[in-house]
Protein backbone atom coordinates (compact mmCIF):
# COMPACT_ATOMS: atom_id res chain seq x y z
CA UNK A 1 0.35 8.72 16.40
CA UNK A 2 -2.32 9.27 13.51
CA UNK A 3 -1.02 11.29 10.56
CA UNK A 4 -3.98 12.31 8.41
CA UNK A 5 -4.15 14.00 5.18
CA UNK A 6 -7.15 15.35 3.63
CA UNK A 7 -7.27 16.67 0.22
CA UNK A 8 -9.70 17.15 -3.05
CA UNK A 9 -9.53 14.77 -6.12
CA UNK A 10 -11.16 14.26 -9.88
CA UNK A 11 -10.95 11.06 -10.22
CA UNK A 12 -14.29 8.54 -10.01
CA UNK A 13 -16.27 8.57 -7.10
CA UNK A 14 -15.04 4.78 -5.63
CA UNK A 15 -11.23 5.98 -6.61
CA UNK A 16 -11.53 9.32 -4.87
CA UNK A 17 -10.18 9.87 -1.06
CA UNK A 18 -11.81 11.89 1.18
CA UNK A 19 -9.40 11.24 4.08
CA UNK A 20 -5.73 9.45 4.45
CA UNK A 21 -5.02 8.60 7.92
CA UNK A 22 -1.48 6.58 8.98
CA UNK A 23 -2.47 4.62 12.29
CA UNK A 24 1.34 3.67 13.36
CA UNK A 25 -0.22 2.43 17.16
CA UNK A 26 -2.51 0.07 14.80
CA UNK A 27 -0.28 -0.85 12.27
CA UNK A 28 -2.57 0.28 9.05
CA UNK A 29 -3.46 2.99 6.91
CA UNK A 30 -7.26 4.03 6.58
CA UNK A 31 -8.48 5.59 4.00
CA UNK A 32 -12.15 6.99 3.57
CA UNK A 33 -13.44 7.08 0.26
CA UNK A 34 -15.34 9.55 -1.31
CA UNK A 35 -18.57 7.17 -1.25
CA UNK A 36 -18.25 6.15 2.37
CA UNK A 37 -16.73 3.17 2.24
CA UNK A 38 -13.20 2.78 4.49
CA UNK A 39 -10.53 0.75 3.51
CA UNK A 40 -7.82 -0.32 6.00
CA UNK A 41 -4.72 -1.47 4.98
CA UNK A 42 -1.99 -3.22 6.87
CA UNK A 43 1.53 -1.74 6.96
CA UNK A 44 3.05 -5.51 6.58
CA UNK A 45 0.80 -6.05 3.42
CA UNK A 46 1.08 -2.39 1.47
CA UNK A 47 5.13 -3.10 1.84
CA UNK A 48 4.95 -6.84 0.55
CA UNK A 49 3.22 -5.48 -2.43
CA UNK A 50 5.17 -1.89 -2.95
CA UNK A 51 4.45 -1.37 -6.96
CA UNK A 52 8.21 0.25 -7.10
CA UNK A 53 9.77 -1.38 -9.63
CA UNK A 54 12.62 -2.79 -7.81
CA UNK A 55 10.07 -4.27 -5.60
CA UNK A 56 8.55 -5.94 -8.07
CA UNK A 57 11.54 -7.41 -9.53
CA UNK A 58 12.37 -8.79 -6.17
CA UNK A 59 8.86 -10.18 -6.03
CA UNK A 60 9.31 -11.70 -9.86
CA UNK A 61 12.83 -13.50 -8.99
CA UNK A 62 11.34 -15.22 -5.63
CA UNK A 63 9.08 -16.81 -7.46
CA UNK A 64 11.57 -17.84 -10.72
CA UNK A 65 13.51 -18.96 -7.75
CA UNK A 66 12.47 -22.51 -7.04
CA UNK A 67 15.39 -24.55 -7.11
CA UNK A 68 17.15 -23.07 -4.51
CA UNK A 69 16.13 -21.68 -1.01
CA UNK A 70 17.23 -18.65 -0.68
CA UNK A 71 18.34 -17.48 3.15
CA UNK A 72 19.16 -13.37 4.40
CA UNK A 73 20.89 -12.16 7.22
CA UNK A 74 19.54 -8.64 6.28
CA UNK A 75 17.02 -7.76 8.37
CA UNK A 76 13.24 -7.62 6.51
CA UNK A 77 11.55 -4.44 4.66
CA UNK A 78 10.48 -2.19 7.35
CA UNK A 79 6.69 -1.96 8.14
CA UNK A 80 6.88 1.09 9.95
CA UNK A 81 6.10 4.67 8.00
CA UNK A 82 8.09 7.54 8.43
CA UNK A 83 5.97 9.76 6.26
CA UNK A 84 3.55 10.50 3.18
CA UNK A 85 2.87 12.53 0.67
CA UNK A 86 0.13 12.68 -2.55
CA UNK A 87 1.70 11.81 -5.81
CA UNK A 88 -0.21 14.03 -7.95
CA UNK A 89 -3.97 13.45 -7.62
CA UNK A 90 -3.98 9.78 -8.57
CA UNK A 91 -1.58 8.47 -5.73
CA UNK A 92 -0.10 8.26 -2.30
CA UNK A 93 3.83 7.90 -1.59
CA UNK A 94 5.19 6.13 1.86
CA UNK A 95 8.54 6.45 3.13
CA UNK A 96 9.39 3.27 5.20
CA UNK A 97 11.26 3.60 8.28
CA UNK A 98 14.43 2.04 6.54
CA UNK A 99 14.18 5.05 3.60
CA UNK A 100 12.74 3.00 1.05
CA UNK A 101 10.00 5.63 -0.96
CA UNK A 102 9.79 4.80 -4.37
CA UNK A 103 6.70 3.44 -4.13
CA UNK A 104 3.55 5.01 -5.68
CA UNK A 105 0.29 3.17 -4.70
CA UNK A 106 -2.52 4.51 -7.11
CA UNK A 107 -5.52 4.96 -5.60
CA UNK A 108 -7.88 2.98 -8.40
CA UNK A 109 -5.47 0.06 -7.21
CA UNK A 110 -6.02 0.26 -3.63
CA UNK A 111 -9.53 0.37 -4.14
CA UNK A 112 -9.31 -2.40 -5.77
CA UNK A 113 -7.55 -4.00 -3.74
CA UNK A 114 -9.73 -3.11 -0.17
CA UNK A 115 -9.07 -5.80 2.11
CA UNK A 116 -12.69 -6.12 3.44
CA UNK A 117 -15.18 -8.74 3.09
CA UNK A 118 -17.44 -6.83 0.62
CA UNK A 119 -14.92 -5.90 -2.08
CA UNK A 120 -13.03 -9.25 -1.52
CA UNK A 121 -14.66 -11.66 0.18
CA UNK A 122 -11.36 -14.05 -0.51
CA UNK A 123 -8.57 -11.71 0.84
CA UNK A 124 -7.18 -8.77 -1.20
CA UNK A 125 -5.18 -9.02 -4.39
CA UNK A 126 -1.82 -8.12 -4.63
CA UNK A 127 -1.63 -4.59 -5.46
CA UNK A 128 -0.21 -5.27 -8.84
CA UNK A 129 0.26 -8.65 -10.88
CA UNK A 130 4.09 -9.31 -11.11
């Protein structure tokens, strides 16, 4: 199932959408900037680098953490999108499967961070720096 949203923004031309579209068959969310250029973004990698800010903390601790191994029985962070919205005209919002939505991935940074050999010829960054 594709869920596509297609909107009008003011921001620069290389930060500016043209198209949104959730691929849950392929796993990744495609995104056609206003230049041309398409970005595709794995499910797996926007939700290991959600910029909410318990996220991030989460993030932050693993890595103070190196002393200790730390083992879950929770499952892990869903993958799978349930739905999205614009935040504002600067941002998109996911819900994840398992209700976790406080996430607000800004455009400029997922630009930024395109995944595809041109933009980052070494792999993308993470979203934010933690």
């Amino acid at each position: 199932m594709t869920q596509t949203m297609t909107h009008t923004m003011t921001q620069t031309p290389t930060h500016r959408p043209k198209d949104i579209a959730v691929d849950r068959t392929a796993g990744e969310v495609r995104i056609t900037w206003a230049d041309g250029h398409v970005s595709a973004y794995s499910l797996r990698w926007l939700r290991a680098n959600c910029p909410c800010a318990s996220c991030r903390e989460e993030r932050r601790e693993a890595v103070l953490r190196t002393e200790s191994l730390s083992l879950s029985a929770l499952p892990p962070p869903s993958a799978e999108i349930a739905g999205a919205e614009l935040a504002g005209n600067y941002a998109v919002r996911f819900e994840w499967a398992d209700g976790h939505a406080s996430g607000i991935y800004t455009f400029a940074a997922l630009r930024a961070c395109c995944p595809c050999e041109q933009c980052n010829p070494n792999g993308p960054p993470p979203l934010l720096d933690d």
